[in-house]
N, C-alpha and C. Protein backbone atom coordinates (compact mmCIF):
# COMPACT_ATOMS: atom_id res chain seq x y z
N UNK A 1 16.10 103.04 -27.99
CA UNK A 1 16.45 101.73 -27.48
C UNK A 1 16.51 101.75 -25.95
N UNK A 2 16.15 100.77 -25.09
CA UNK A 2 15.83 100.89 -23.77
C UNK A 2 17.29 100.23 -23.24
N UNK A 3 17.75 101.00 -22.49
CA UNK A 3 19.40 100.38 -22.16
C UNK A 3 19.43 99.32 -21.01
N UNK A 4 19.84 98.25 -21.06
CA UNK A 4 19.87 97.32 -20.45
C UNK A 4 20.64 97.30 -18.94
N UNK A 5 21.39 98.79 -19.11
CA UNK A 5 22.34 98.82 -17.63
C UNK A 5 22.00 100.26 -16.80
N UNK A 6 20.49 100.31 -17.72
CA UNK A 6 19.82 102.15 -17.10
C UNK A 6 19.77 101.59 -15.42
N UNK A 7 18.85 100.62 -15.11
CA UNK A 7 18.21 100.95 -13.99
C UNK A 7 19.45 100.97 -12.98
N UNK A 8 20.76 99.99 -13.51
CA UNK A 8 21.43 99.59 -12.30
C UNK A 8 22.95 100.71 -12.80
N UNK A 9 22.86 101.83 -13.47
CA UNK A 9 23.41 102.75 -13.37
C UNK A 9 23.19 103.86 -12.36
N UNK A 10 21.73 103.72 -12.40
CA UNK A 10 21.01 104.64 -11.20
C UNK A 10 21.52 104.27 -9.91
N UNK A 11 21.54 103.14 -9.87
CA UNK A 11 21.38 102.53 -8.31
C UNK A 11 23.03 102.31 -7.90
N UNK A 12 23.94 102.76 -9.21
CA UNK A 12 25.14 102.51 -8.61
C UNK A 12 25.83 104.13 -8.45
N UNK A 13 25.15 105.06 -9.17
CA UNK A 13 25.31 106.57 -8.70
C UNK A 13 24.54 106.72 -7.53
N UNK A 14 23.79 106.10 -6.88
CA UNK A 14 23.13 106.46 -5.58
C UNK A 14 24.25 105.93 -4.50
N UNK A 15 24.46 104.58 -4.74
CA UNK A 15 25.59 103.92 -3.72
C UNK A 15 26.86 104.56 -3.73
N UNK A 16 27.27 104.54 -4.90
CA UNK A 16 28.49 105.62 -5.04
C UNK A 16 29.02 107.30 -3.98
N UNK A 17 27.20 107.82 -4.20
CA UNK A 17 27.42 109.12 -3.31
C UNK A 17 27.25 108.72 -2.11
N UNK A 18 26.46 107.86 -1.95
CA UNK A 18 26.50 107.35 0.01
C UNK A 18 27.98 106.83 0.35
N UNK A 19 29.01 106.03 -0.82
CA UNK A 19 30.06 105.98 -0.26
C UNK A 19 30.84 106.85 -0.08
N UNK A 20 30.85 107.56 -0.90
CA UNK A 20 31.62 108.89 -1.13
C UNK A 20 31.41 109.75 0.43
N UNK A 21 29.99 109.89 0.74
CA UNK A 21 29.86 110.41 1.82
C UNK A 21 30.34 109.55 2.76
N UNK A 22 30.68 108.21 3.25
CA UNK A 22 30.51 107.59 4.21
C UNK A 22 32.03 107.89 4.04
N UNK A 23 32.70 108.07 3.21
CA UNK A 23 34.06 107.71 3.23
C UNK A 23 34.88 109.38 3.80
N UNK A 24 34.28 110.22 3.31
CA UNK A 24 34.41 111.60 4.37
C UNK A 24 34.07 111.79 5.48
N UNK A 25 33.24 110.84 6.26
CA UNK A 25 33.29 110.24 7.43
C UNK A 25 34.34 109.75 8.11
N UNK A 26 34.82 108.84 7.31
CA UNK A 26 35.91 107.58 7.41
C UNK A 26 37.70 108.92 7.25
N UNK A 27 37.35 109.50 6.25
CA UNK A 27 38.51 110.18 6.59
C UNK A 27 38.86 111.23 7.95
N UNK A 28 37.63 111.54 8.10
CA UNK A 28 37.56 112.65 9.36
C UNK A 28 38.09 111.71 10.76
N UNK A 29 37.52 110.59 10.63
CA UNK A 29 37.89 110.12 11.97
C UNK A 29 39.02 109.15 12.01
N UNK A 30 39.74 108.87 11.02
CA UNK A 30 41.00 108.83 10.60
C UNK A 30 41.79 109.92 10.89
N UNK A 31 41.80 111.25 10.22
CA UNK A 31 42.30 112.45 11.37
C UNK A 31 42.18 112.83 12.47
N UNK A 32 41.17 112.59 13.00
CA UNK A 32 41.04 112.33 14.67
C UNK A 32 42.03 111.68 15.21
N UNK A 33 42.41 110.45 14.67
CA UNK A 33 43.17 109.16 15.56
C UNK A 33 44.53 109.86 15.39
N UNK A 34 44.52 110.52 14.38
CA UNK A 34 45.80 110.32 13.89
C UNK A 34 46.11 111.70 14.91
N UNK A 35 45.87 112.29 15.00
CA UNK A 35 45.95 113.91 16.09
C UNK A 35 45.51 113.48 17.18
N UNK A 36 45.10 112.60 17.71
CA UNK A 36 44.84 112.22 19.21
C UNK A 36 44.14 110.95 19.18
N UNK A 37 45.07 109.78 19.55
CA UNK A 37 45.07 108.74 19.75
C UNK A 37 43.53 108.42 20.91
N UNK A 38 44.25 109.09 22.00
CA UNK A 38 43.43 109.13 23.46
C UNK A 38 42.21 109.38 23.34
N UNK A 39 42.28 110.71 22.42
CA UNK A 39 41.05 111.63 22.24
C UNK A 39 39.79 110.13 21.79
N UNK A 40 40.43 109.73 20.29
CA UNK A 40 39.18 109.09 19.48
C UNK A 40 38.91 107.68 20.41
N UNK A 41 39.71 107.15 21.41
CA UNK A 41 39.44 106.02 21.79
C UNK A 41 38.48 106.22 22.86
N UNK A 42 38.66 107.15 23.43
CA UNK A 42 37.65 108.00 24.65
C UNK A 42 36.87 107.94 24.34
N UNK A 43 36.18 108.91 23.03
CA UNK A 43 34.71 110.09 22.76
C UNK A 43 34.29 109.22 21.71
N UNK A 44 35.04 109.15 20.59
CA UNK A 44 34.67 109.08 19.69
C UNK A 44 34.71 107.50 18.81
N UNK A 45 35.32 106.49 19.28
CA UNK A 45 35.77 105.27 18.79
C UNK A 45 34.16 104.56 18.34
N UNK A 46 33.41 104.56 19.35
CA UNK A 46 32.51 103.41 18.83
C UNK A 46 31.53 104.37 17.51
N UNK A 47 31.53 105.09 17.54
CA UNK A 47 30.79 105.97 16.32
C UNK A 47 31.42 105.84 15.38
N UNK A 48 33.05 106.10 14.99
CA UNK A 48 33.80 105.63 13.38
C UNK A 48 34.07 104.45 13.14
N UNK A 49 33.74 103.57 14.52
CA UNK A 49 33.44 102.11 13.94
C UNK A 49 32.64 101.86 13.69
N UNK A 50 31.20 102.03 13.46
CA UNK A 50 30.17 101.96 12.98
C UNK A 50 30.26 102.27 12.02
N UNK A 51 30.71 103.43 11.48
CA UNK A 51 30.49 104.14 10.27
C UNK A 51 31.99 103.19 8.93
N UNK A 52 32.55 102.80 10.19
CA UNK A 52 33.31 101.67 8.89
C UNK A 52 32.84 100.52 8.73
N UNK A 53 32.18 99.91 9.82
CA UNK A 53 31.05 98.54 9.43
C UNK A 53 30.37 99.18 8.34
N UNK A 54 29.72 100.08 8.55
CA UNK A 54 28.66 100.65 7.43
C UNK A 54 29.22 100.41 5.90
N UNK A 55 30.87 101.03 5.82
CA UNK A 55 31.77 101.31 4.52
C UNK A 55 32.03 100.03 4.29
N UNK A 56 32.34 99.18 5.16
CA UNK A 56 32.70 97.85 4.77
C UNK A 56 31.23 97.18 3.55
N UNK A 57 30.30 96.83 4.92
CA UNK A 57 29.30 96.40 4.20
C UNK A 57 28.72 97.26 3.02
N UNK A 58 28.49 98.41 2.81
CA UNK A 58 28.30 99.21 1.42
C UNK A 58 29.53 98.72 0.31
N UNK A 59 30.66 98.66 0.60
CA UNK A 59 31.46 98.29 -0.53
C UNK A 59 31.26 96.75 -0.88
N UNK A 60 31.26 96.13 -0.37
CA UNK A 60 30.99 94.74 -0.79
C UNK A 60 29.67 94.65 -1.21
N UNK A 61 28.86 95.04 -1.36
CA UNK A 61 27.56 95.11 -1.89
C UNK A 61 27.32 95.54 -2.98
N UNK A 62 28.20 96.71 -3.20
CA UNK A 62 28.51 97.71 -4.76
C UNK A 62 29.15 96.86 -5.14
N UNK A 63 30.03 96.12 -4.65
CA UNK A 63 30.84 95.48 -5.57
C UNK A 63 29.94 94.20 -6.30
N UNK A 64 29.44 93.55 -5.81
CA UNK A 64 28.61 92.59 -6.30
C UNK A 64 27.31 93.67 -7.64
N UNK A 65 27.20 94.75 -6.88
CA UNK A 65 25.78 95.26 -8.22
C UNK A 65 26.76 96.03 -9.18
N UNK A 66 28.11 96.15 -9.07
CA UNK A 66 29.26 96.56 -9.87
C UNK A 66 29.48 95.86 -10.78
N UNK A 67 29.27 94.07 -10.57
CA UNK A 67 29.60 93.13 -11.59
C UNK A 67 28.70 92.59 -12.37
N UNK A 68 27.64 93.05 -11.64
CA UNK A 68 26.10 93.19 -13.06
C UNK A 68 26.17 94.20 -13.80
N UNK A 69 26.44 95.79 -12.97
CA UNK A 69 26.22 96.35 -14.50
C UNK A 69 27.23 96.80 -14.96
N UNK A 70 28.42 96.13 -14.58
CA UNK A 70 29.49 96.41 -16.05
C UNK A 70 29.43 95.22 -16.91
N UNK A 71 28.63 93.81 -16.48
CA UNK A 71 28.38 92.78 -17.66
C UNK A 71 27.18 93.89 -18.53
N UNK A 72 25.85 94.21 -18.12
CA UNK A 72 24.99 94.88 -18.43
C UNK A 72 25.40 96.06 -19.35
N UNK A 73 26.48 96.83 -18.81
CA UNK A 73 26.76 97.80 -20.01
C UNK A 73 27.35 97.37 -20.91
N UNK A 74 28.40 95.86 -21.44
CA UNK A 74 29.25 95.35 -22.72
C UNK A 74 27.84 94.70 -22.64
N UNK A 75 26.26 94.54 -23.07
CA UNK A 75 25.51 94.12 -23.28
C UNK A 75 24.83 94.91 -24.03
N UNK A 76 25.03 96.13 -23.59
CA UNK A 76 24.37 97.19 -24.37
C UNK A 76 25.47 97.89 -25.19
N UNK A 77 27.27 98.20 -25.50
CA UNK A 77 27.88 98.38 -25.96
C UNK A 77 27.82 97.37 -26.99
N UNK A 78 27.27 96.15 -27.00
CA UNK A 78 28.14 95.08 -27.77
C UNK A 78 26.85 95.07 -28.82
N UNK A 79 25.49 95.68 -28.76
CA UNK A 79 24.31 95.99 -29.22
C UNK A 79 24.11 97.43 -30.09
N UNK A 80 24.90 98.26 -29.25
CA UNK A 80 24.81 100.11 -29.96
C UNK A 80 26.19 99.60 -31.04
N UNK A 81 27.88 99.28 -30.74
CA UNK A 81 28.70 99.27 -31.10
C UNK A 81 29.15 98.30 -32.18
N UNK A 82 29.07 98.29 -33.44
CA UNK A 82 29.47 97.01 -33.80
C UNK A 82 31.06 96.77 -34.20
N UNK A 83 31.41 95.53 -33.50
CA UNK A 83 32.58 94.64 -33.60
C UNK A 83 33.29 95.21 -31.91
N UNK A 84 32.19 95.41 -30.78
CA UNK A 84 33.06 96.18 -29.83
C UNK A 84 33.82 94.92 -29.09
N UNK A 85 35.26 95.77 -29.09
CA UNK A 85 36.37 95.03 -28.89
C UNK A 85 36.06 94.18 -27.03
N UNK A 86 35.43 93.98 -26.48
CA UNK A 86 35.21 93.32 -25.14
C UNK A 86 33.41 92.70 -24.96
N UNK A 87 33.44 91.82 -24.62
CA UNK A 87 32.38 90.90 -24.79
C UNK A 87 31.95 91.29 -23.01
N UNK A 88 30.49 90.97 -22.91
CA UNK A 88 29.68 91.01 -21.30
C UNK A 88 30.82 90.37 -20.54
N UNK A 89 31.10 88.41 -20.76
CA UNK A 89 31.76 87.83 -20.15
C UNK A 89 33.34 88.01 -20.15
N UNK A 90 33.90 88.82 -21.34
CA UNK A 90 35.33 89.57 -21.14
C UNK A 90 35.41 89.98 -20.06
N UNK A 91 34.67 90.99 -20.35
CA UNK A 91 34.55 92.16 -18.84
C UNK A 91 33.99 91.67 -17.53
N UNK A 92 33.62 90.49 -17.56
CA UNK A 92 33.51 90.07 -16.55
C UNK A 92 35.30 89.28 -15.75
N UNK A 93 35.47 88.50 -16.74
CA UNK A 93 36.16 88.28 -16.70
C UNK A 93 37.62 89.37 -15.85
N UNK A 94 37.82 90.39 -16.73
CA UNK A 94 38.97 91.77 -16.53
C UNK A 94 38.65 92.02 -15.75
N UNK A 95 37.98 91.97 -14.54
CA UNK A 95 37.43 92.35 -13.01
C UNK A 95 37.42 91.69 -12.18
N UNK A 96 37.61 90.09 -11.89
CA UNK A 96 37.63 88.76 -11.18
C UNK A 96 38.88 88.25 -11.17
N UNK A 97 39.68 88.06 -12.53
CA UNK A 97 40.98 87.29 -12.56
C UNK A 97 41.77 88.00 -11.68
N UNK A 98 42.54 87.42 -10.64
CA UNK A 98 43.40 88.11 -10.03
C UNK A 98 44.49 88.33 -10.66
N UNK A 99 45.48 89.46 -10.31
CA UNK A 99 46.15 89.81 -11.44
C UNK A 99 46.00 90.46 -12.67
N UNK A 100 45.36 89.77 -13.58
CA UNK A 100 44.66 89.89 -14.87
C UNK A 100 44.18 91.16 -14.32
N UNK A 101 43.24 91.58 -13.66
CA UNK A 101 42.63 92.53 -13.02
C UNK A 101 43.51 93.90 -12.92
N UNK A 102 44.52 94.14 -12.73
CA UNK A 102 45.19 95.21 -12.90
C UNK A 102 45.81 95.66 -14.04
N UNK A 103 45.38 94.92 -14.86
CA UNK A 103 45.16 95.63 -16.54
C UNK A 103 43.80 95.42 -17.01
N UNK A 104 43.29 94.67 -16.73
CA UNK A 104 41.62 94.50 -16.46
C UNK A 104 40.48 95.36 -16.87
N UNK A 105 40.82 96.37 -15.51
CA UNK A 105 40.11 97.41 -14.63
C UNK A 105 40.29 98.43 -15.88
N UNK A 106 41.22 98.61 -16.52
CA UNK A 106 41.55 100.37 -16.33
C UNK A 106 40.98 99.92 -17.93
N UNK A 107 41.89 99.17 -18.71
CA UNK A 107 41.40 98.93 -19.69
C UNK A 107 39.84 98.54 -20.44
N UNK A 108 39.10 98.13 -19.46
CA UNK A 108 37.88 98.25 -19.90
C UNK A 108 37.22 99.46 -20.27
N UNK A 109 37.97 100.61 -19.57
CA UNK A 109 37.53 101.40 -19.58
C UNK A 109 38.34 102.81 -20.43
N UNK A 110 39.43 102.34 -20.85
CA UNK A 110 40.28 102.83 -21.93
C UNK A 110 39.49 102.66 -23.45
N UNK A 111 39.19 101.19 -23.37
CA UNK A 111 38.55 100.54 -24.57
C UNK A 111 37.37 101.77 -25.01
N UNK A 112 36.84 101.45 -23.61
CA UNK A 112 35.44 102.09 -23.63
C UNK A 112 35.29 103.84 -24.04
N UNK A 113 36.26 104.39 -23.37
CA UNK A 113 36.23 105.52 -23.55
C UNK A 113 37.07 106.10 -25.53
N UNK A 114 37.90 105.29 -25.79
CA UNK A 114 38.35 104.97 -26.83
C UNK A 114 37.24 104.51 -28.34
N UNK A 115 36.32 104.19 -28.19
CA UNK A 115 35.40 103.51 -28.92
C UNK A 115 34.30 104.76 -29.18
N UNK A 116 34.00 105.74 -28.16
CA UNK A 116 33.14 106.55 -27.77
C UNK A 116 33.80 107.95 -28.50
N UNK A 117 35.32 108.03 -28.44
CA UNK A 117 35.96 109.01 -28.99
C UNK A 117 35.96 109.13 -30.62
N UNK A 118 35.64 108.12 -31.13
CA UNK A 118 35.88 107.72 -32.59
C UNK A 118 34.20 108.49 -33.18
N UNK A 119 33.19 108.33 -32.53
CA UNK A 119 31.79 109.08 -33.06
C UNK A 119 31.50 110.65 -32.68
N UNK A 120 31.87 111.65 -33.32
CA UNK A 120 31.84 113.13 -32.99
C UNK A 120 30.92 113.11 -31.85
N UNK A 121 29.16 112.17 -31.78
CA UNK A 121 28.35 112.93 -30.86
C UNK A 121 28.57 112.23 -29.76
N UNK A 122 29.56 111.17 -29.19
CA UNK A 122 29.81 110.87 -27.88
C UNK A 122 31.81 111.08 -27.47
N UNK A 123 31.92 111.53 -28.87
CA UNK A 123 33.73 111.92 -28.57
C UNK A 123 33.91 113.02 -26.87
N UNK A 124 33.07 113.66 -26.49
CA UNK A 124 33.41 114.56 -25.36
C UNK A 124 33.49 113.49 -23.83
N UNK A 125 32.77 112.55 -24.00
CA UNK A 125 32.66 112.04 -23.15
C UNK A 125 33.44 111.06 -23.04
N UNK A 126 33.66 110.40 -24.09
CA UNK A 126 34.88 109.15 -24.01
C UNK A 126 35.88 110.30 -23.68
N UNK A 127 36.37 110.95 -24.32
CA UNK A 127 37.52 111.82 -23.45
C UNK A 127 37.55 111.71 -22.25
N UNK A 128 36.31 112.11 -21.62
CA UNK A 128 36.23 112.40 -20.31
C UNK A 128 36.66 110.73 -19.38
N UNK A 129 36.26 109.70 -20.17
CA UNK A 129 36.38 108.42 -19.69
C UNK A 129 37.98 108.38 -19.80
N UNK A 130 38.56 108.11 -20.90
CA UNK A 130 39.64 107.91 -21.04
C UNK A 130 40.61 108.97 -20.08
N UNK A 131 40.32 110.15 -20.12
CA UNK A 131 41.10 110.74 -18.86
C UNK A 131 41.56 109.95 -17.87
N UNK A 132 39.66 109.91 -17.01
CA UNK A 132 39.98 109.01 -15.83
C UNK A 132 40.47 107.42 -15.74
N UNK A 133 41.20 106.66 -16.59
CA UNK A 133 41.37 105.55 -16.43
C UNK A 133 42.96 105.75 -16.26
N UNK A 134 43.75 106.74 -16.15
CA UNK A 134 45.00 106.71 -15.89
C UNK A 134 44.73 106.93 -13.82
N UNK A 135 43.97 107.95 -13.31
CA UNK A 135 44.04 108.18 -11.51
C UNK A 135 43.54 106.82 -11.77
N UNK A 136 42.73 106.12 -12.33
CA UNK A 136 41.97 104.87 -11.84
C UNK A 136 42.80 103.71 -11.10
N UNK A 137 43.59 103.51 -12.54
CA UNK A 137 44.63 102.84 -12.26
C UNK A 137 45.94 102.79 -10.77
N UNK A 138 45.96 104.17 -10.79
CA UNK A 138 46.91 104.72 -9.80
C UNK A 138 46.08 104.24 -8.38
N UNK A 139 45.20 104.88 -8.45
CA UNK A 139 44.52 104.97 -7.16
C UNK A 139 44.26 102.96 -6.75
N UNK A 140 43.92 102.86 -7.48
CA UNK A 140 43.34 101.28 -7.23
C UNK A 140 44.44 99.82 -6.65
N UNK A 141 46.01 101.01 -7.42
CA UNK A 141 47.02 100.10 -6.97
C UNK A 141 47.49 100.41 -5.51
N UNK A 142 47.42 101.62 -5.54
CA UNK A 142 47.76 102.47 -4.21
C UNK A 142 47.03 102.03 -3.27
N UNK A 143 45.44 101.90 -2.92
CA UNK A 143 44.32 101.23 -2.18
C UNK A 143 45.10 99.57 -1.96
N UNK A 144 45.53 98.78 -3.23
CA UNK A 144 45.24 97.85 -2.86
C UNK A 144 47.23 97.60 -2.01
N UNK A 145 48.30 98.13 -2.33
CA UNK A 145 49.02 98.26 -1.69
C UNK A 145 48.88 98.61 -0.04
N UNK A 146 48.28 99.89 0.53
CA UNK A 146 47.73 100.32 1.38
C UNK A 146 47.14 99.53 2.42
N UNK A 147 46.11 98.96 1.98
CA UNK A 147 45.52 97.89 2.34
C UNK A 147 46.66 96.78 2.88
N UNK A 148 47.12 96.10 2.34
CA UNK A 148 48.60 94.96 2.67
C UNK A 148 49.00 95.68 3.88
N UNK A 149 49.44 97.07 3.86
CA UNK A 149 50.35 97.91 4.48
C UNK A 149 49.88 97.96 5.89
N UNK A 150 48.18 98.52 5.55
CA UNK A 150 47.67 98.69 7.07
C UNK A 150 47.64 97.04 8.06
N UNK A 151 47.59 96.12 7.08
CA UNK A 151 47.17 94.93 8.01
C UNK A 151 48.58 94.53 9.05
N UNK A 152 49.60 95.03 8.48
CA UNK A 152 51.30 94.71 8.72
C UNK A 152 51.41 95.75 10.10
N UNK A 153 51.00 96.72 9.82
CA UNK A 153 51.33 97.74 11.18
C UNK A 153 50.39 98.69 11.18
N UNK A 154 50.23 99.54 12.57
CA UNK A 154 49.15 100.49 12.70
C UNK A 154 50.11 102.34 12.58
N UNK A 155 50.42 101.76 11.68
CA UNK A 155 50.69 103.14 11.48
C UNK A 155 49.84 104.10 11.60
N UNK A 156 49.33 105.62 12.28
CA UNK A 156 48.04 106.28 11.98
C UNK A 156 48.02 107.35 10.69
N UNK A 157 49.40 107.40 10.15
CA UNK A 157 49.29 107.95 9.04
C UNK A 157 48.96 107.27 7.79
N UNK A 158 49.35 106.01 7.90
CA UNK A 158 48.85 104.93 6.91
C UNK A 158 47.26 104.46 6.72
N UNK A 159 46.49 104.27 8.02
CA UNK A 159 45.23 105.15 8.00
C UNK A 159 44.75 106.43 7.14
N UNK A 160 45.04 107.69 7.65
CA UNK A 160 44.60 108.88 6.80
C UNK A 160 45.08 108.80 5.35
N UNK A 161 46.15 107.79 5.10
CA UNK A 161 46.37 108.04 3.51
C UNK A 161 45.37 107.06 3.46
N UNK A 162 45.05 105.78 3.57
CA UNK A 162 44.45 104.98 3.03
C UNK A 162 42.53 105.47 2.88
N UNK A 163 42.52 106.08 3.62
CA UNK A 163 40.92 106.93 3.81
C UNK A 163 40.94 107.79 2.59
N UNK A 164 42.35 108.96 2.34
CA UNK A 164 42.32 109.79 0.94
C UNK A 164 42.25 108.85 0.27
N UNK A 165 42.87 107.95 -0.09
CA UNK A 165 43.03 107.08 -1.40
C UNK A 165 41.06 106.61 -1.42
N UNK A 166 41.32 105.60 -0.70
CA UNK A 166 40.06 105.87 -0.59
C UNK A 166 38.41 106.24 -1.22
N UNK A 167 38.60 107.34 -0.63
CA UNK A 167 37.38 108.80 -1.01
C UNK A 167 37.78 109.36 -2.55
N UNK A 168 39.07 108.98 -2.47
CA UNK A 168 39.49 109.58 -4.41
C UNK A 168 39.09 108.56 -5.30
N UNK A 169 38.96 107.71 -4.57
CA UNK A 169 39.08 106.25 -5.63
C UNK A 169 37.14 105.80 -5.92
N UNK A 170 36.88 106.44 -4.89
CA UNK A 170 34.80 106.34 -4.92
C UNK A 170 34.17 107.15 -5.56
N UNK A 171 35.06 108.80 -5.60
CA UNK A 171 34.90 109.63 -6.65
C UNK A 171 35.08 109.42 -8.46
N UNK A 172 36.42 109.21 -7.87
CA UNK A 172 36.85 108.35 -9.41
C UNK A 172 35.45 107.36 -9.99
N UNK A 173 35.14 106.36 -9.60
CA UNK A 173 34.08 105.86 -9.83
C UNK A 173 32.56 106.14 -10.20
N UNK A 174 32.42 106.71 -9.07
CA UNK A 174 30.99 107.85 -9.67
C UNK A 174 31.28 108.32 -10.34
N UNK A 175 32.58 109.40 -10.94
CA UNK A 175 32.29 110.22 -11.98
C UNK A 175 31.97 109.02 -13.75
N UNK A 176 33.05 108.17 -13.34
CA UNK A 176 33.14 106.95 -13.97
C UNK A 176 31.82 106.53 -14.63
N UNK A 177 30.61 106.03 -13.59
CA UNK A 177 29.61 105.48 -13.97
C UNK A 177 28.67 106.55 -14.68
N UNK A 178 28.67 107.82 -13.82
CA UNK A 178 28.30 109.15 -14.42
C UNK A 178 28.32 109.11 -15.99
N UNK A 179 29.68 109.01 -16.69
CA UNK A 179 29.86 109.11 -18.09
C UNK A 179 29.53 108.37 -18.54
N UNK A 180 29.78 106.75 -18.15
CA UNK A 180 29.46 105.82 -18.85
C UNK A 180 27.66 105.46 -19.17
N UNK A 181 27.45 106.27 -18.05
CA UNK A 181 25.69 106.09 -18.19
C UNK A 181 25.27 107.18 -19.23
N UNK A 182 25.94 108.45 -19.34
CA UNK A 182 25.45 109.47 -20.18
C UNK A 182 26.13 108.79 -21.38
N UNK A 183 27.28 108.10 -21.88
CA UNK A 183 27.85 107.68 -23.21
C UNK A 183 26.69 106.69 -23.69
N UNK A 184 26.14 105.90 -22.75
CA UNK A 184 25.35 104.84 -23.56
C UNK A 184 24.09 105.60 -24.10
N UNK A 185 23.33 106.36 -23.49
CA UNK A 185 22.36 107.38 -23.58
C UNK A 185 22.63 108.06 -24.99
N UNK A 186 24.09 108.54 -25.11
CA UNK A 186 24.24 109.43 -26.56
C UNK A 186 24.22 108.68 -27.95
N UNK A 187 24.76 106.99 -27.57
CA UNK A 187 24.59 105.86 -28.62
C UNK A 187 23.35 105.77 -28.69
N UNK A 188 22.63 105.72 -27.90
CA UNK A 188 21.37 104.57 -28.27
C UNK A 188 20.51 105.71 -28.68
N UNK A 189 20.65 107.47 -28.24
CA UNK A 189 19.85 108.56 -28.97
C UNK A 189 20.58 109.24 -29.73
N UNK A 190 21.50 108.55 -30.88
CA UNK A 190 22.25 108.63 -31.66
C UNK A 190 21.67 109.75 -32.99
N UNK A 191 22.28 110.47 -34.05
CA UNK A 191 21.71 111.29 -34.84
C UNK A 191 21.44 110.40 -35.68
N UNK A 192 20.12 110.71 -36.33
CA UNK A 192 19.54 109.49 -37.42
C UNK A 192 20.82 108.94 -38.63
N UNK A 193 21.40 110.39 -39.36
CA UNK A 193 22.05 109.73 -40.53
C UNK A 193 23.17 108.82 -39.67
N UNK A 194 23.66 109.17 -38.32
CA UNK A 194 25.07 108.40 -37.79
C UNK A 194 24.16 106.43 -37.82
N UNK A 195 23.02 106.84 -36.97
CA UNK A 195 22.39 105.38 -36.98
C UNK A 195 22.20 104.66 -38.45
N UNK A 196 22.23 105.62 -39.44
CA UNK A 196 21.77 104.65 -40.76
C UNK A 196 22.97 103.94 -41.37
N UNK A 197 24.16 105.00 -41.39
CA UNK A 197 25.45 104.88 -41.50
C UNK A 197 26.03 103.79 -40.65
N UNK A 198 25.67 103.57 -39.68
CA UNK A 198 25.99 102.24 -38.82
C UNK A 198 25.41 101.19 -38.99
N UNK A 199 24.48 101.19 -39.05
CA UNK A 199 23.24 100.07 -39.86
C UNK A 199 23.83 99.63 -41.26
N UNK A 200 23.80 100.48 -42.20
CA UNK A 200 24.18 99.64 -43.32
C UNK A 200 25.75 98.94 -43.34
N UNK A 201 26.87 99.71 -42.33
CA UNK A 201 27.85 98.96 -42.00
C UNK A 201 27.79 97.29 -41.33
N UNK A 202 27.19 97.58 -40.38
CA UNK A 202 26.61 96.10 -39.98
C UNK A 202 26.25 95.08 -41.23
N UNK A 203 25.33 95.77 -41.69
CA UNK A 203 24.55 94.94 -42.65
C UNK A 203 25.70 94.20 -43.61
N UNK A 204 26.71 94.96 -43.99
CA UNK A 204 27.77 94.66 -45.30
C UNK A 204 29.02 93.73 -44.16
N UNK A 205 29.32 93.86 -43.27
CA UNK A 205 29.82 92.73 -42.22
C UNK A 205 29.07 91.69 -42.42
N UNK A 206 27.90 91.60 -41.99
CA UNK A 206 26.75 90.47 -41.93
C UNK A 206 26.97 89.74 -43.17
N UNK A 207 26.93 90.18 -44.44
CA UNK A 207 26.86 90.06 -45.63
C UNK A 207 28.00 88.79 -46.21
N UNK A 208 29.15 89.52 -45.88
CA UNK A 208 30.48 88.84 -46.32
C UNK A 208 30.31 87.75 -45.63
């Protein structure tokens, strides 16, 4: 079966490692400021502002090809999985509502990794999902706290945490899309008797 969220899984593990990298950028010269104020405003200022225009505009961009292919993957879950508990426009939804969104986020991906655990030949990997949706959570509240924090005062340590949080939280993600791209891969090249066994389940749903 040809997966409907292949191509833009690729393209969000590519953006992912450029943020990841841009954001070890972003932390380095965050420790700069923070160890010498003078120093980074001197030598070094207009270069880690660039490189945060760069982070700025890269994240808002992922974020927009973020909300295609997590509709794109409950497109192809809702196709391999039958009766899967979150619909394309759910999950669209659990990512936009404000609020709503901080049970949203993690849970899409609880679901997800949860659903994946239940079939022996993708159980290793939903593990691996479901792990990460507890730092997910953490990290994402912490970022978005952080964030509030830095706009209120210039603290320079509030900086270097907000850069770790950060770089943990872009990791978190790639590894994220990582699994979720190899979980759909293990459904859709599923072992024949598991596919027949699922098939005739469908069929007797359909039925009633």
């Amino acid at each position: 079966m040809k997966l409907r969220s292949e191509v833009l899984s690729n393209v969000m593990r590519i953006m992912l490692a450029i943020l990841v990298a841009v954001a070890v950028l972003d932390l380095i010269g965050s420790l700069i400021y923070a160890f010498s104020e003078s120093f980074y405003l001197d030598s070094v200022h207009s270069l880690f502002s660039m490189i945060s225009i760069i982070k700025v505009v890269l994240y808002y961009t992922m974020c927009i090809v973020y909300l295609v292919w997590i509709f794109k993957v409950h497109v192809d879950l809702n196709q391999l999985i039958l009766k899967y508990p979150r619909t394309p426009g759910g999950a669209l939804a659990a990512m936009l509502i404000p609020f709503y969104n901080f049970y949203g986020l993690p849970s899409t991906f609880s679901r997800m990794g949860a659903q994946l655990e239940e079939r022996s030949y993708t159980a290793a990997i939903g593990r691996k999902i479901s792990t990460l949706t507890v730092p997910l959570i953490i990290l994402f509240l912490f970022n978005y706290v952080l964030g509030r924090l830095m706009q209120q005062t210039g603290e320079s340590f509030l900086f270097v945490l907000g850069s770790v949080v950060s770089l943990a939280l872009s990791i978190v993600y790639l590894l994220l899309t990582r699994y979720v791209s190899q979980g759909l891969h293990q459904l859709a090249n599923r072992p024949a008797a598991e596919h027949y066994e699922e098939s005739l389940e469908q069929q007797n749903v359909l039925s009633h």
